[in-house]
N, C-alpha and C. Protein backbone atom coordinates (compact mmCIF):
# COMPACT_ATOMS: atom_id res chain seq x y z
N UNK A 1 -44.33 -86.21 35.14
CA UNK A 1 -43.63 -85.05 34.61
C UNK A 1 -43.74 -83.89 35.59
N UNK A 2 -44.74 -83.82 36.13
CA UNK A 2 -45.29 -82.47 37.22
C UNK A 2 -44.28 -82.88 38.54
N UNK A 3 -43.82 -83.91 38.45
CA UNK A 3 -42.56 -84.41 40.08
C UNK A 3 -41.96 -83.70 39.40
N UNK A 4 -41.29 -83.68 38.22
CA UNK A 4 -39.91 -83.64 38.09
C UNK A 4 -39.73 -82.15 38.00
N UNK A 5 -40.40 -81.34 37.31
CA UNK A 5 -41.00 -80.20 37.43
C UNK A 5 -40.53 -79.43 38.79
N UNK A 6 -41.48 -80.23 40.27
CA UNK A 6 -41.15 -79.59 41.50
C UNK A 6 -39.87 -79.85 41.97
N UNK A 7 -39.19 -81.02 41.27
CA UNK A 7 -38.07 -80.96 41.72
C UNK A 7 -36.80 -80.13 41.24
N UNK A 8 -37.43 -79.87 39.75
CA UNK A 8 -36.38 -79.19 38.82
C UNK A 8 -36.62 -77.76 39.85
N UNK A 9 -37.62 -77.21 40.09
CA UNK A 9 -37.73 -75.66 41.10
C UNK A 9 -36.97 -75.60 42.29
N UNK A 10 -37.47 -77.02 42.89
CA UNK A 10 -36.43 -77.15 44.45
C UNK A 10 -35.49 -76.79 44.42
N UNK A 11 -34.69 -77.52 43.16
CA UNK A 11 -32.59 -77.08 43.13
C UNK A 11 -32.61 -75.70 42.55
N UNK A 12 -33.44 -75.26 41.77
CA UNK A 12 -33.26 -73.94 41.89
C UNK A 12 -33.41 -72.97 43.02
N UNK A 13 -34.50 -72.98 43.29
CA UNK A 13 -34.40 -72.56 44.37
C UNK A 13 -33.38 -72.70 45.60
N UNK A 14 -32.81 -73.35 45.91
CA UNK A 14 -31.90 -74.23 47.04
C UNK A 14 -30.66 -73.13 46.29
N UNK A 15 -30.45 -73.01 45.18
CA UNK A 15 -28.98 -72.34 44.27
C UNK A 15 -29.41 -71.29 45.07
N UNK A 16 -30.55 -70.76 44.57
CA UNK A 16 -30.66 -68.61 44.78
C UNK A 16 -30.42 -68.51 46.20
N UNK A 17 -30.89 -69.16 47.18
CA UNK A 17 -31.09 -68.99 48.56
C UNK A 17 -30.08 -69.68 49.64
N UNK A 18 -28.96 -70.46 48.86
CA UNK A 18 -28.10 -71.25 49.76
C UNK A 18 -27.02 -69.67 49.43
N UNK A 19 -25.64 -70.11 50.62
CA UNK A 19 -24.85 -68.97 50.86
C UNK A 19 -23.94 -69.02 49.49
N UNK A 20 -22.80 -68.52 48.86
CA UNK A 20 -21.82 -68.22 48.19
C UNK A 20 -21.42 -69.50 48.31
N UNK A 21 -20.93 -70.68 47.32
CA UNK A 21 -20.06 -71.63 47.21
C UNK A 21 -18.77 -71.76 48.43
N UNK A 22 -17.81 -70.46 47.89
CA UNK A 22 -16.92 -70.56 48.89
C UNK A 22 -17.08 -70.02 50.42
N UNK A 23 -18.47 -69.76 50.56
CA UNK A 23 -18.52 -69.46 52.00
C UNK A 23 -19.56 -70.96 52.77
N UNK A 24 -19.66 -72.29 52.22
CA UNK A 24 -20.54 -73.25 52.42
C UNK A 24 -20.09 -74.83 52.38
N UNK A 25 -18.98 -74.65 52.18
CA UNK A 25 -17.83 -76.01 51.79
C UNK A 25 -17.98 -76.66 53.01
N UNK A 26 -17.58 -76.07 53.99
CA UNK A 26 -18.17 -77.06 55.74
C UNK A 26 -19.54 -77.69 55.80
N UNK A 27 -20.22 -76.34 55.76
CA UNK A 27 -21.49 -76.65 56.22
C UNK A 27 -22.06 -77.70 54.99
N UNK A 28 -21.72 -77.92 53.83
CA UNK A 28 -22.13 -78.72 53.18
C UNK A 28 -21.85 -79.97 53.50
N UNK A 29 -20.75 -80.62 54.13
CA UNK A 29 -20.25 -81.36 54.33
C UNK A 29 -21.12 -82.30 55.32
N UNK A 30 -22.07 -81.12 55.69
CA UNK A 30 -22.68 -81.83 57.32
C UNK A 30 -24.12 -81.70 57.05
N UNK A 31 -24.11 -81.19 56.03
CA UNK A 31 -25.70 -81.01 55.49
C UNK A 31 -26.11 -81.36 53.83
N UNK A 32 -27.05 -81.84 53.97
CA UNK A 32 -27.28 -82.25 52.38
C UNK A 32 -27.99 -81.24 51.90
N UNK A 33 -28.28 -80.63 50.84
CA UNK A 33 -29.07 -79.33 50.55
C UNK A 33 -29.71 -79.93 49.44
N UNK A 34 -29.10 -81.30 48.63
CA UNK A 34 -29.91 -82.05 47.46
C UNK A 34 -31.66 -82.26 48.31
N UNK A 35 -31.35 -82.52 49.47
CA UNK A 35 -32.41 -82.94 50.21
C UNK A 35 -33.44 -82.19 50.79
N UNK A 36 -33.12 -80.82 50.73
CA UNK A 36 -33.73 -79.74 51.57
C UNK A 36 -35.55 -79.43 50.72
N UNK A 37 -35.98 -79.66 52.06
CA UNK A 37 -37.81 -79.74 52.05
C UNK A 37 -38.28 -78.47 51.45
N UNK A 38 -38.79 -77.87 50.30
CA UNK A 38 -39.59 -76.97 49.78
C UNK A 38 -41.13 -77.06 50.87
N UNK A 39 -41.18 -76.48 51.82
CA UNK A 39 -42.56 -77.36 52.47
C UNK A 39 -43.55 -76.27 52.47
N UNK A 40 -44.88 -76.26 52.61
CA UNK A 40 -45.79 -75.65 52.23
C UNK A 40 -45.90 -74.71 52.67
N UNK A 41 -46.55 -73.15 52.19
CA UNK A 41 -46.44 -71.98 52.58
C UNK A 41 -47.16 -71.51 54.33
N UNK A 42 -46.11 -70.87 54.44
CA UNK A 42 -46.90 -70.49 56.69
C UNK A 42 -48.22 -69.31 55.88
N UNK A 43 -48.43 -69.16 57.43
CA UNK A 43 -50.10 -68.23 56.91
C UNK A 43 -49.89 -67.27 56.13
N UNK A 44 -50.83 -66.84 55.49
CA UNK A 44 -50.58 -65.58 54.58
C UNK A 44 -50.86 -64.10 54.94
N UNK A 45 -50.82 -62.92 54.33
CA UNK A 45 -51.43 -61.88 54.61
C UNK A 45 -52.72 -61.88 55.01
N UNK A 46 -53.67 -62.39 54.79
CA UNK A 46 -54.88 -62.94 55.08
C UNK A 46 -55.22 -63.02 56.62
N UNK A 47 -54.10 -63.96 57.06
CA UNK A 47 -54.53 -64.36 58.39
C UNK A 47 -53.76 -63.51 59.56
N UNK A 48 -53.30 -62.09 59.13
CA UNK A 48 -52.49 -61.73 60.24
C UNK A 48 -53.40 -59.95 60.16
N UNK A 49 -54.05 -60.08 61.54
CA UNK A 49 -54.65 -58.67 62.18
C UNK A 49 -53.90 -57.88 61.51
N UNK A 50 -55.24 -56.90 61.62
CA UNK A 50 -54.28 -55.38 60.94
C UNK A 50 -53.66 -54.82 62.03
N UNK A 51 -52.57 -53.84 62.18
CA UNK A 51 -51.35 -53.28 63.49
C UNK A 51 -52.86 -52.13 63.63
N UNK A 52 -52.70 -52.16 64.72
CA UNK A 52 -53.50 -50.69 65.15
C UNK A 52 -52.95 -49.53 65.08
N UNK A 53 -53.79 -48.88 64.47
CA UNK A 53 -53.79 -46.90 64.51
C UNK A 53 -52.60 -46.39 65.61
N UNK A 54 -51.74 -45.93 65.86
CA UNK A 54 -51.27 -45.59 66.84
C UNK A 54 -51.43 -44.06 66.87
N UNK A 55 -51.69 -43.58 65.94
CA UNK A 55 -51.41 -42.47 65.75
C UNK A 55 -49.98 -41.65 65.14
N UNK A 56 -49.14 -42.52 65.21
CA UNK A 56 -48.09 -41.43 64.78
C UNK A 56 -47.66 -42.83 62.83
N UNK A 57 -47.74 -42.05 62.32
CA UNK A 57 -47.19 -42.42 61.03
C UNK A 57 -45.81 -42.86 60.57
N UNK A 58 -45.53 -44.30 60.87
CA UNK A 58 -44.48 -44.67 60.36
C UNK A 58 -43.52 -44.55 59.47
N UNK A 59 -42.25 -44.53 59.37
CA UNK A 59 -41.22 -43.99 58.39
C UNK A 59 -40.69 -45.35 58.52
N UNK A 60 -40.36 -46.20 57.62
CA UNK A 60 -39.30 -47.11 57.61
C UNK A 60 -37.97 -47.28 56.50
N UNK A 61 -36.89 -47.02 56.95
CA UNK A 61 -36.11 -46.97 56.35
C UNK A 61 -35.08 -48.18 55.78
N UNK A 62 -34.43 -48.49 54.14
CA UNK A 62 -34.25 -49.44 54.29
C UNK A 62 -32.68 -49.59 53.77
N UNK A 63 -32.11 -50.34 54.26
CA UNK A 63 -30.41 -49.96 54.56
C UNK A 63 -29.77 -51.58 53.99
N UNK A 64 -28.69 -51.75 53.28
CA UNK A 64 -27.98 -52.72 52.49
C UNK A 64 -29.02 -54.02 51.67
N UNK A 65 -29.16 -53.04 51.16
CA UNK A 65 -30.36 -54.08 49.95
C UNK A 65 -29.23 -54.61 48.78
N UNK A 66 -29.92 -55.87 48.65
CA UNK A 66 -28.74 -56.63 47.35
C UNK A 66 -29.68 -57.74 47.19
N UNK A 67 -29.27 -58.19 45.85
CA UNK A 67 -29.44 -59.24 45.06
C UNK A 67 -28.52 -60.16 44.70
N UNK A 68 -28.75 -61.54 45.07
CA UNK A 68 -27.73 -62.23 44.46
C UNK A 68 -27.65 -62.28 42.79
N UNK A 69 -26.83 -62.38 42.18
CA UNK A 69 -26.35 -62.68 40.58
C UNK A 69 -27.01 -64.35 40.80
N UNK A 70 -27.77 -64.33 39.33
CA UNK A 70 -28.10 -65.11 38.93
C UNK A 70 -27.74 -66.61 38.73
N UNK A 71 -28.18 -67.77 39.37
CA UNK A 71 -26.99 -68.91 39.07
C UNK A 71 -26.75 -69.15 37.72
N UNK A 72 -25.99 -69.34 37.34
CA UNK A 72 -25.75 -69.88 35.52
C UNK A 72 -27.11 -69.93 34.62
N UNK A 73 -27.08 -68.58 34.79
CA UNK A 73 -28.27 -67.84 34.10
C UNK A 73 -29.48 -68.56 34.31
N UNK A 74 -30.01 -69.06 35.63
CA UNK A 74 -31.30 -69.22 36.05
C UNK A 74 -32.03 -68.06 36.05
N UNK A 75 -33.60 -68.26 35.90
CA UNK A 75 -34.20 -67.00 36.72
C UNK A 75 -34.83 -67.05 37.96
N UNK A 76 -34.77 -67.92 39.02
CA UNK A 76 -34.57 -67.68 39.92
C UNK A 76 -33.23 -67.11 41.07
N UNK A 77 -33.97 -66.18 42.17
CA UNK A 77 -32.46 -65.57 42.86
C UNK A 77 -33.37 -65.25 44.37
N UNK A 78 -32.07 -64.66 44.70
CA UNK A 78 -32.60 -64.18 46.83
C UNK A 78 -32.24 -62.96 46.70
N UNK A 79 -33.03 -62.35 47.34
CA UNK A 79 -32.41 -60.86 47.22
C UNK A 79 -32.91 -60.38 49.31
N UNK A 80 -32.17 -59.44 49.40
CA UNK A 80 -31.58 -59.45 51.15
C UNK A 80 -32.10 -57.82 51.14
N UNK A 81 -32.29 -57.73 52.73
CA UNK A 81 -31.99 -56.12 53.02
C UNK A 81 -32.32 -56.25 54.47
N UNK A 82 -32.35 -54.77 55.18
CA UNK A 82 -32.65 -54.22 56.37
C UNK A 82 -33.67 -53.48 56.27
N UNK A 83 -34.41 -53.57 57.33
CA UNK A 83 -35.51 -52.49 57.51
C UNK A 83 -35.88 -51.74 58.79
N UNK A 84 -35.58 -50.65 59.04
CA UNK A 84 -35.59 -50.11 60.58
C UNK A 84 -36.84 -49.24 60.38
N UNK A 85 -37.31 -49.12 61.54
CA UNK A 85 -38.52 -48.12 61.58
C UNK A 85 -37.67 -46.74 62.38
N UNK A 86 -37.79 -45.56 61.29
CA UNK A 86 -37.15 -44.18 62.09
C UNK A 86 -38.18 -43.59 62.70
N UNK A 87 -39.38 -43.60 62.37
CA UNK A 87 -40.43 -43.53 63.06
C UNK A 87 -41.85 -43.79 63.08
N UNK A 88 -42.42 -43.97 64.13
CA UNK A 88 -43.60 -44.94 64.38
C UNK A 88 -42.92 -46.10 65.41
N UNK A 89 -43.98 -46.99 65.79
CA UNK A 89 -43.80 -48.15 67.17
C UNK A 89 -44.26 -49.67 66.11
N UNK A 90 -44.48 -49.21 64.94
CA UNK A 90 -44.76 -50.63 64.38
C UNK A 90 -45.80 -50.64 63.11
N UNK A 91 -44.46 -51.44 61.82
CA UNK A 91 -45.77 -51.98 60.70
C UNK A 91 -44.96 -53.29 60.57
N UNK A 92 -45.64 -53.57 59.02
CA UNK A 92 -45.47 -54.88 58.72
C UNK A 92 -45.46 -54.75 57.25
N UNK A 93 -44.26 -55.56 56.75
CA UNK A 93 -44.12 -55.99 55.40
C UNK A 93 -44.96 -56.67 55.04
N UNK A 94 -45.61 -56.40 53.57
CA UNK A 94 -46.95 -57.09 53.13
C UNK A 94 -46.69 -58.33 52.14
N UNK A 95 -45.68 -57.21 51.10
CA UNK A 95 -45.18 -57.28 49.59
C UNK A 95 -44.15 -56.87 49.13
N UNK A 96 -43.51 -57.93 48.45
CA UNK A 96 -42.46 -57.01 47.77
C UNK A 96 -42.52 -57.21 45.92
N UNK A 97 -41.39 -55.91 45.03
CA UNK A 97 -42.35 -56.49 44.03
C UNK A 97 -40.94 -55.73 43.44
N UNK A 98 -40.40 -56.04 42.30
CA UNK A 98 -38.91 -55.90 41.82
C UNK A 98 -39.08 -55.96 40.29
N UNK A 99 -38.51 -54.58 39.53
CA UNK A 99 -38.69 -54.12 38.20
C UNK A 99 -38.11 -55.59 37.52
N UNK A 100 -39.08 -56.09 36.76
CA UNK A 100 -38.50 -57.38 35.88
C UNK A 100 -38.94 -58.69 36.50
N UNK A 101 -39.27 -59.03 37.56
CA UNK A 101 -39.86 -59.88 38.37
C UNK A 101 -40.74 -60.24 38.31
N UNK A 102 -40.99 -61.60 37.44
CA UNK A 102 -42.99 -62.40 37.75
C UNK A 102 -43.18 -62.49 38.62
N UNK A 103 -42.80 -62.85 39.82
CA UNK A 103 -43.27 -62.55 41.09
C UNK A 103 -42.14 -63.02 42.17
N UNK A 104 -42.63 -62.50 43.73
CA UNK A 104 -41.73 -62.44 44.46
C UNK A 104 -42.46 -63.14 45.82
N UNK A 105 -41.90 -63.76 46.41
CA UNK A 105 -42.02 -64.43 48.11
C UNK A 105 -41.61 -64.15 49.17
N UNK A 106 -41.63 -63.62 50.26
CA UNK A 106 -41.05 -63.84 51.61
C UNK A 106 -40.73 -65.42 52.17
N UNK A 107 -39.97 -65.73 51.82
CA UNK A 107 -39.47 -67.15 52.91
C UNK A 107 -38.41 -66.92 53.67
N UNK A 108 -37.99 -68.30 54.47
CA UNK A 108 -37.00 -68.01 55.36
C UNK A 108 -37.00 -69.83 55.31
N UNK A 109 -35.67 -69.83 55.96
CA UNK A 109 -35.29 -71.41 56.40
C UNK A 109 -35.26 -71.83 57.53
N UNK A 110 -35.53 -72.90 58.09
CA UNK A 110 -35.41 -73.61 59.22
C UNK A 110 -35.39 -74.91 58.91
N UNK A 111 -35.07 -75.60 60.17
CA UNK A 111 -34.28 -76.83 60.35
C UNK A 111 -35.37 -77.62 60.60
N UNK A 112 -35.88 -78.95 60.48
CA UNK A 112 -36.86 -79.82 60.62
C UNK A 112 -36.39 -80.19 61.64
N UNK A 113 -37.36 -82.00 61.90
CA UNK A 113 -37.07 -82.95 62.92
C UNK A 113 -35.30 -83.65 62.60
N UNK A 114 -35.31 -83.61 61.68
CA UNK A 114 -34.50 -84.55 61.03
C UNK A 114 -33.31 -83.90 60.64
N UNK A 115 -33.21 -82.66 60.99
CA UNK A 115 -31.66 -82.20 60.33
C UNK A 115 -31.36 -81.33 58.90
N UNK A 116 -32.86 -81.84 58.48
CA UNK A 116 -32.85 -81.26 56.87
C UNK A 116 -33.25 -79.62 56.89
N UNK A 117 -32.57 -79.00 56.04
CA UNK A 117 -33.11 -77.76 56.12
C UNK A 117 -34.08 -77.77 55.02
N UNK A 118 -35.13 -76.62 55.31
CA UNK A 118 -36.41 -76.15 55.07
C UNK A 118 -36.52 -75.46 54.58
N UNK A 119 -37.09 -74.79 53.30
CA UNK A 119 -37.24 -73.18 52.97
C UNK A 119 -38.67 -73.19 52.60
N UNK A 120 -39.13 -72.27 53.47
CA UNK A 120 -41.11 -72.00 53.16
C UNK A 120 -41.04 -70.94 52.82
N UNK A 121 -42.52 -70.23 52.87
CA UNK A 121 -43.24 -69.33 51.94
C UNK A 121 -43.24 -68.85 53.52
N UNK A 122 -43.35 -67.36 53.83
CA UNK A 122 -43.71 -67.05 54.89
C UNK A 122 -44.74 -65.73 54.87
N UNK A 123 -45.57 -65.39 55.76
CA UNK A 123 -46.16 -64.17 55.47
C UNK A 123 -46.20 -63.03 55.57
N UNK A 124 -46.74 -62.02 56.18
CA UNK A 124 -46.49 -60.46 56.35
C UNK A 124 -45.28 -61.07 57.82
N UNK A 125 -44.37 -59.63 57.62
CA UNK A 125 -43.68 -59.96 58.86
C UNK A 125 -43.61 -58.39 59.52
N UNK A 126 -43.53 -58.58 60.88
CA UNK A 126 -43.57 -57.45 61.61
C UNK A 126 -42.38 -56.94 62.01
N UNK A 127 -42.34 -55.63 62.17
CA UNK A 127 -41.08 -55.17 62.30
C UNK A 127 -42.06 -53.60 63.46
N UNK A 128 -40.73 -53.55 64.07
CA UNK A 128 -41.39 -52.83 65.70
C UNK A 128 -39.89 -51.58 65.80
N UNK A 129 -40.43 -51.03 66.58
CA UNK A 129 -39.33 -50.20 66.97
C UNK A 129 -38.02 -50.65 67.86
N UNK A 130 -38.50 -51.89 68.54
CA UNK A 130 -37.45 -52.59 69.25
C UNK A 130 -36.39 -53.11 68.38
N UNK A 131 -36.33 -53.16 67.17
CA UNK A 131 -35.43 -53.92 66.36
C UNK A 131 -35.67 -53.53 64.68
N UNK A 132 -34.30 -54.25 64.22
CA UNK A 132 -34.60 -54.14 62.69
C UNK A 132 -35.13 -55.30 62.26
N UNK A 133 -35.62 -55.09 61.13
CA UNK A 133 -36.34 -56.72 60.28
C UNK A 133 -35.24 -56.80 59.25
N UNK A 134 -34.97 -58.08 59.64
CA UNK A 134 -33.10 -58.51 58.82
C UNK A 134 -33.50 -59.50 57.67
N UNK A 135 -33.23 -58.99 56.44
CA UNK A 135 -33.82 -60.28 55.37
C UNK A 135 -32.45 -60.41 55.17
N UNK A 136 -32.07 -61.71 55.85
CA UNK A 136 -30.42 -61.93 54.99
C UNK A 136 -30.25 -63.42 55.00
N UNK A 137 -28.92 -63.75 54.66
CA UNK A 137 -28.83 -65.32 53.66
C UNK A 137 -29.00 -66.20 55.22
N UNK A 138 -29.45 -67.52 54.87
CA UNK A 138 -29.95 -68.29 55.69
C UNK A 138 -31.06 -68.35 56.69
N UNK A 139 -31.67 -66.87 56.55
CA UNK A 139 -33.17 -66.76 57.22
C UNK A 139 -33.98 -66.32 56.63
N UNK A 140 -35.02 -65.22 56.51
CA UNK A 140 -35.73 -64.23 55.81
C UNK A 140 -35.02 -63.75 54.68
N UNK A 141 -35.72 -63.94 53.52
CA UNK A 141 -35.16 -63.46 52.21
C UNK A 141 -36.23 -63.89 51.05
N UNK A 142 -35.83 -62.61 50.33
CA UNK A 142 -36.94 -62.22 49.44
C UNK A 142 -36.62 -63.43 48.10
N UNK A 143 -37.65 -64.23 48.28
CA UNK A 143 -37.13 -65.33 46.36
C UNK A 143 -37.40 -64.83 45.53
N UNK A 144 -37.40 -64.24 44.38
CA UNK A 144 -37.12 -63.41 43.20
C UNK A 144 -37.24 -64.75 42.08
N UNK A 145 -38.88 -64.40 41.49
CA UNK A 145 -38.45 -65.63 40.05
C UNK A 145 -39.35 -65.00 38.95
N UNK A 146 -38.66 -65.57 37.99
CA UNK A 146 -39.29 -64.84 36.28
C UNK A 146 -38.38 -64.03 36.25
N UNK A 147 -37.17 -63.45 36.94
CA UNK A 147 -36.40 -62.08 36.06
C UNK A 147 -35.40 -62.85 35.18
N UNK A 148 -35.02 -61.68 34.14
CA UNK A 148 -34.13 -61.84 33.55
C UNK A 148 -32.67 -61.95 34.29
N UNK A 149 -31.36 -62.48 33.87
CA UNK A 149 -30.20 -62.88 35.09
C UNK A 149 -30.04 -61.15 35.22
N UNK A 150 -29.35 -60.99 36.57
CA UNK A 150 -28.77 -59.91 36.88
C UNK A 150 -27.37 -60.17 36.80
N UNK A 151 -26.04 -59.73 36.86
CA UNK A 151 -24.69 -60.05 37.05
C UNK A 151 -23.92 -58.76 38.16
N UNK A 152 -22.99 -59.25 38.79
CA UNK A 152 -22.34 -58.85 39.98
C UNK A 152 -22.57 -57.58 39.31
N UNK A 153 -22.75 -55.64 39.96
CA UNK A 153 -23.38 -54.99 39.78
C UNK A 153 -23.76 -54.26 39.28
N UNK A 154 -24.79 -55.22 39.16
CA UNK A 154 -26.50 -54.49 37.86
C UNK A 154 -26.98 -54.34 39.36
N UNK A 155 -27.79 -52.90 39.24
CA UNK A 155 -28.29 -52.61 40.08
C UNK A 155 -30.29 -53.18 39.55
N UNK A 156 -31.43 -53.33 40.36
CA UNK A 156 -33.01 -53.73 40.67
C UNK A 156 -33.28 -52.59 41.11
N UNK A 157 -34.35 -52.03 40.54
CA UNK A 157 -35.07 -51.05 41.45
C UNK A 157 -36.32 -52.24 42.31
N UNK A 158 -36.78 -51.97 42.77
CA UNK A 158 -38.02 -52.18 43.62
C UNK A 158 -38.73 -51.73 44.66
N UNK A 159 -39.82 -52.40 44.87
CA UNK A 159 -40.99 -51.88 45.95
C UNK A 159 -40.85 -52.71 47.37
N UNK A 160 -41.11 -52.25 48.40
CA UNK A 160 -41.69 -53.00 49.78
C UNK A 160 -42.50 -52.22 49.91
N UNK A 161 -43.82 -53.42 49.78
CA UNK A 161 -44.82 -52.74 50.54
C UNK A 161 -44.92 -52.86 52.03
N UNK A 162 -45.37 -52.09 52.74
CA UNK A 162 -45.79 -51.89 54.14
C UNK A 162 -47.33 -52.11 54.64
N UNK A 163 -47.54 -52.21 55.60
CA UNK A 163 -49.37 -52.23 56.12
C UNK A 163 -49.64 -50.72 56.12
N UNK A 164 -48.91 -49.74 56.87
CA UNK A 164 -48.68 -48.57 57.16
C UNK A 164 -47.97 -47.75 57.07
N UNK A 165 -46.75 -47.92 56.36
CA UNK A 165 -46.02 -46.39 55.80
C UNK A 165 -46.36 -46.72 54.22
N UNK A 166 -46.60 -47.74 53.85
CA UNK A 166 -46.95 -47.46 52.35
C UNK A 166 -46.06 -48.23 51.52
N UNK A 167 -45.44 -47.46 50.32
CA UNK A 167 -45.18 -48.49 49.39
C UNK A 167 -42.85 -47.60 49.37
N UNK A 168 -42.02 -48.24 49.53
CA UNK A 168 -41.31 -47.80 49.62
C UNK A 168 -40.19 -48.04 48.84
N UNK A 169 -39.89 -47.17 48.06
CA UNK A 169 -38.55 -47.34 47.08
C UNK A 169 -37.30 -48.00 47.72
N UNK A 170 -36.66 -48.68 46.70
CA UNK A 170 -35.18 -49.26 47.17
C UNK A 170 -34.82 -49.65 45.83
N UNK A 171 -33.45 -49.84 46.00
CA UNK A 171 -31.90 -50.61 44.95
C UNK A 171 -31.53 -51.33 45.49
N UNK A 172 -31.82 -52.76 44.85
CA UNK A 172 -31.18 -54.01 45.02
C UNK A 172 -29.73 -53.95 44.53
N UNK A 173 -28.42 -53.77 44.57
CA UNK A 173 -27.26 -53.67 44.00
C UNK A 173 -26.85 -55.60 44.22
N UNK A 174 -26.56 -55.78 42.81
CA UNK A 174 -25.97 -57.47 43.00
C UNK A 174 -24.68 -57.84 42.88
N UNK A 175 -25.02 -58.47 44.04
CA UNK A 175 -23.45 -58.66 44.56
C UNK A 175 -23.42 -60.08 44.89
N UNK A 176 -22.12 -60.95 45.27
CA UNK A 176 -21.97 -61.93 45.67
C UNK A 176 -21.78 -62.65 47.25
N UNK A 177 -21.85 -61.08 47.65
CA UNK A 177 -22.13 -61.25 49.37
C UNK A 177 -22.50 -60.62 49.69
N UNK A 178 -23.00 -60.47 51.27
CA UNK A 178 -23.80 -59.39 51.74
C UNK A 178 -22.91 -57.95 51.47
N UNK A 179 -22.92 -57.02 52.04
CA UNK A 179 -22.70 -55.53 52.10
C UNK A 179 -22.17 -56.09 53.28
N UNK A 180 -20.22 -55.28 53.02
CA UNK A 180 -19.41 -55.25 54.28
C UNK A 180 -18.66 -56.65 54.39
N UNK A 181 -18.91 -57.72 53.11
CA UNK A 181 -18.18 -58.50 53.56
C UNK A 181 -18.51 -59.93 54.49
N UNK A 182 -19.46 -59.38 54.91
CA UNK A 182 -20.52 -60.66 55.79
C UNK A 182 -21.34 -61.86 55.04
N UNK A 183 -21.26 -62.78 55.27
CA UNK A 183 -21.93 -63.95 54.35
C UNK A 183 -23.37 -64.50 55.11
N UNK A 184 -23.20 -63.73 56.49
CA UNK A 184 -24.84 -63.93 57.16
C UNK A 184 -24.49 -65.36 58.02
N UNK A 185 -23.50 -65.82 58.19
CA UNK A 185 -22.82 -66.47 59.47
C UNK A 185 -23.27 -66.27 60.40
């Protein structure tokens, strides 16, 4: 009963975190997603050094946050955003944590030996002044499970936590594609 269990989570999961139906009709064709490896979580907060003191106090700002709508009223979902640092040289996402949410994950997907795609648990991730930290569909993205369904837009409040600017407000707005039209292609 406990297989069927992990398997009944897998296809959920695989729903919240695969792209829009009509943006996946190819790529399905060439990929099986019935098949795709839930595989065990990468290191955790635990195992990643604290960023050093630099002295100047980070600001990170966070730009097209969304939630996918719920699959046929599952409660699992993916929810996306941007994160730029306006100032400071560097923190790191710890946590994230979303009004209505039993709890929440950082994963991302990748491709195995074999062709199959992957979706793990991943851990704090760093984000630097050289770049933004991109949580969007088919890589980094926040899994969202225990909420109640959201529908195309109900807006989420929620938290990102940081190592070093702290704990930072945002609106998940749910939508059925990214912000602008982009499906993360």
């Amino acid at each position: 009963m406990k297989h069927y269990a992990l398997i009944a989570a897998a296809g959920l999961a695989l729903t919240a975190c695969s792209e829009p139906a009509e943006d996946t009709a190819t790529r399905d064709s060439a990929m099986d997603h019935g098949g795709m490896d839930l595989a065990a979580p990468a290191e955790t907060a635990d195992a990643a050094a604290p960023l050093p003191d630099d002295g100047i106090a980070p600001v990170v700002e966070i730009a097209d946050a969304w939630i996918r709508p719920h699959p046929q009223g599952r409660d699992v979902t993916a929810a996306y955003f941007t994160a730029t640092l306006a100032q400071g040289h560097a923190d790191r996402l710890i946590e994230a944590r979303m009004d209505g949410a039993g709890h929440i994950e950082l994963h991302t997907h990748t491709m195995n030996d074999e062709g199959m795609m992957q979706m793990r648990q991943v851990g704090p991730q760093d984000i630097t002044d050289a770049g933004a930290l991109a949580f969007a569909p088919g890589g980094l993205h926040l899994m969202v499970f225990g909420m109640d369904p959201v529908a195309e837009g109900d807006a989420v409040t929620g938290t990102l936590v940081f190592e070093r600017a702290g704990e930072v407000a945002v609106t998940f707005q749910a939508r059925n594609t990214a912000p602008g039209g982009h499906s993360g292609h």
